[in-house]
Protein backbone atom coordinates (compact mmCIF):
# COMPACT_ATOMS: atom_id res chain seq x y z
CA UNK A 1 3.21 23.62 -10.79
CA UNK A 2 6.90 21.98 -10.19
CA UNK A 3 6.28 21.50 -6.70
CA UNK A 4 3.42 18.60 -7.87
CA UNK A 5 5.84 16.75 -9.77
CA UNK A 6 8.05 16.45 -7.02
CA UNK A 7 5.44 15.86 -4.23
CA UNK A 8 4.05 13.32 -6.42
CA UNK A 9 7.44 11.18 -6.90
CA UNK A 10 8.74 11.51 -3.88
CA UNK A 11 5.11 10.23 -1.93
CA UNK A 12 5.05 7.73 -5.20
CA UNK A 13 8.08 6.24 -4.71
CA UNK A 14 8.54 5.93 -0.69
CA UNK A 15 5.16 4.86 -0.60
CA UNK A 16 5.22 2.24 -3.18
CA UNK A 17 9.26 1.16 -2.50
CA UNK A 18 8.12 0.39 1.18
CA UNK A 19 4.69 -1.61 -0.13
CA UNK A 20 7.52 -3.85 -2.03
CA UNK A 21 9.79 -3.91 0.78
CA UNK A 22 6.76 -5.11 2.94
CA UNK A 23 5.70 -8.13 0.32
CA UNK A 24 9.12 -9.51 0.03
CA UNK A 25 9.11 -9.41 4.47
CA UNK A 26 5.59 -11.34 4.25
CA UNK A 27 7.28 -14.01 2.32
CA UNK A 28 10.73 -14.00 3.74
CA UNK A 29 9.17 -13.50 7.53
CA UNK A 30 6.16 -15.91 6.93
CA UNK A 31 6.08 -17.37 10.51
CA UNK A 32 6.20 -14.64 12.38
CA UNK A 33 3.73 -12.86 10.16
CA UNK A 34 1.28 -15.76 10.81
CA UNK A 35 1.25 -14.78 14.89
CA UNK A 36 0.41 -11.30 13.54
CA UNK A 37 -2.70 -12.61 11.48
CA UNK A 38 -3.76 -14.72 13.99
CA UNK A 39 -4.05 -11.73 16.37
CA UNK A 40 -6.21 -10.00 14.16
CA UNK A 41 -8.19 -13.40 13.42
CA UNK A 42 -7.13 -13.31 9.70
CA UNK A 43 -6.93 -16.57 7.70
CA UNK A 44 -3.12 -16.97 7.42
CA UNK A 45 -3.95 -18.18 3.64
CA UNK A 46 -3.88 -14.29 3.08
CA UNK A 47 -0.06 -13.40 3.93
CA UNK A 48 0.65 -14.77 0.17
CA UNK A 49 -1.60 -13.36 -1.93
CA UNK A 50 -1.43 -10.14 -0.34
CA UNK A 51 2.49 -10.05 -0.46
CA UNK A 52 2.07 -10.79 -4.41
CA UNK A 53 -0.53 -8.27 -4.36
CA UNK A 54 1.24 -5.91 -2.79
CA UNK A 55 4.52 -6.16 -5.18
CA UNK A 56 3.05 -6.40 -8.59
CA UNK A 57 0.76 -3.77 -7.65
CA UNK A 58 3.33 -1.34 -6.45
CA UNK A 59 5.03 -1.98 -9.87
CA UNK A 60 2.24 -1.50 -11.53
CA UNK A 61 1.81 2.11 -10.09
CA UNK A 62 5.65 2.75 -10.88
CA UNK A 63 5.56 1.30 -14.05
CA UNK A 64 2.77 2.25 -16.01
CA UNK A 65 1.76 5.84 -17.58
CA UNK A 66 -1.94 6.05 -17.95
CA UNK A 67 -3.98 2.58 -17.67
CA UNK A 68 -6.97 1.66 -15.70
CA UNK A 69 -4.80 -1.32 -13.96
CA UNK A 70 -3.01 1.28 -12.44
CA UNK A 71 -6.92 3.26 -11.29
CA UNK A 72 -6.90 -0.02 -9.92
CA UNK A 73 -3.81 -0.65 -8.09
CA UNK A 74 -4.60 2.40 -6.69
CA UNK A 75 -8.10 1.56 -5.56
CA UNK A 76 -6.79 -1.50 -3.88
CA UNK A 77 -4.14 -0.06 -1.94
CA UNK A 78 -6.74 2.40 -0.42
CA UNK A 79 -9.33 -0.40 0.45
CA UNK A 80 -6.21 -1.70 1.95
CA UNK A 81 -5.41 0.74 3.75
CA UNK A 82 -8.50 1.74 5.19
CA UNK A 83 -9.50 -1.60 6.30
CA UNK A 84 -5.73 -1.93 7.80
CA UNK A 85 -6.63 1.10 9.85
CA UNK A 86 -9.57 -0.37 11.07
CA UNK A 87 -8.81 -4.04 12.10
CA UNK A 88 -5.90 -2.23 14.22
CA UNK A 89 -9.14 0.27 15.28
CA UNK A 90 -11.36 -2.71 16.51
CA UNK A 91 -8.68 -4.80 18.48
CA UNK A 92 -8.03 -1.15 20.55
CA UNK A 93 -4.96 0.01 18.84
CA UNK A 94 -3.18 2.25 16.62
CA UNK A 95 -1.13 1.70 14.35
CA UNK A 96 0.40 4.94 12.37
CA UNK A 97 1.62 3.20 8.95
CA UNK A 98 -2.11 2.40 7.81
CA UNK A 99 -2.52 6.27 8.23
CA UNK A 100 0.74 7.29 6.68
CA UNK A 101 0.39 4.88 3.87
CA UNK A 102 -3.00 6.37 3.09
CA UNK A 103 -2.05 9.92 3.45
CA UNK A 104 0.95 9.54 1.06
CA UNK A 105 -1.64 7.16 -1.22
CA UNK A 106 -4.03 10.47 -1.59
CA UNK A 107 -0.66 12.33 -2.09
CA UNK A 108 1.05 10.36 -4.75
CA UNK A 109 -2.75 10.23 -6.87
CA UNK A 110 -3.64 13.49 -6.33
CA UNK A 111 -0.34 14.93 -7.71
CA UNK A 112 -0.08 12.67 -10.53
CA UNK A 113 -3.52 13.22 -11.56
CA UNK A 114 -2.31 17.14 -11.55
CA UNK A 115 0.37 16.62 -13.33
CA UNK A 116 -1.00 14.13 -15.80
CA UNK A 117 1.04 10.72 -14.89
């Protein structure tokens, strides 16, 4: 169906062009990112890694056709995401973007599994 390959680049690429967008900020906004860790008693040794992790595997999910490095880009984002949704869960918040960010995750591999990647 034509509609899949559309709903599966456009969730693909606003999902994984803000993920990018979000790992350069973590580097760029470091301090202020380390008051948001803190609040969520994270080690602040994280906000690297996970900016890398964030921008090579976004470009890994844009990039690649058919691999299992991209199964598991994909994997990680939604552990991400779901644990993103809960430490804002068990400090008694919400947060949308943990919810959007999975919903357009399920989206963009549900799609491209349709349509074949």
């Amino acid at each position: 169906m034509i509609y899949n390959k559309y709903l599966y680049w456009i969730s693909t690429i606003s999902l994984f062009s803000l993920l990018i967008l979000t790992g350069i900020f973590y580097m760029v906004y470091y301090e202020k990112l380390v008051l948001y860790f803190e609040n969520y008693d994270y080690p602040i040794y994280l906000i690297y890694p996970l900016a890398i992790a964030k921008i090579a595997g976004s470009l890994v999910v844009l990039f690649y056709k058919k691999s299992r490095l991209k199964e598991l880009a994909y994997a990680g984002f939604f552990f991400n995401f779901v644990l993103a949704f809960f430490a804002h869960v068990m400090i008694g918040e919400f947060d949308p973007f943990p919810t959007i960010f999975m919903t357009l995750l399920v989206i963009s591999y549900v799609t491209g599994k349709k349509k074949g990647r």
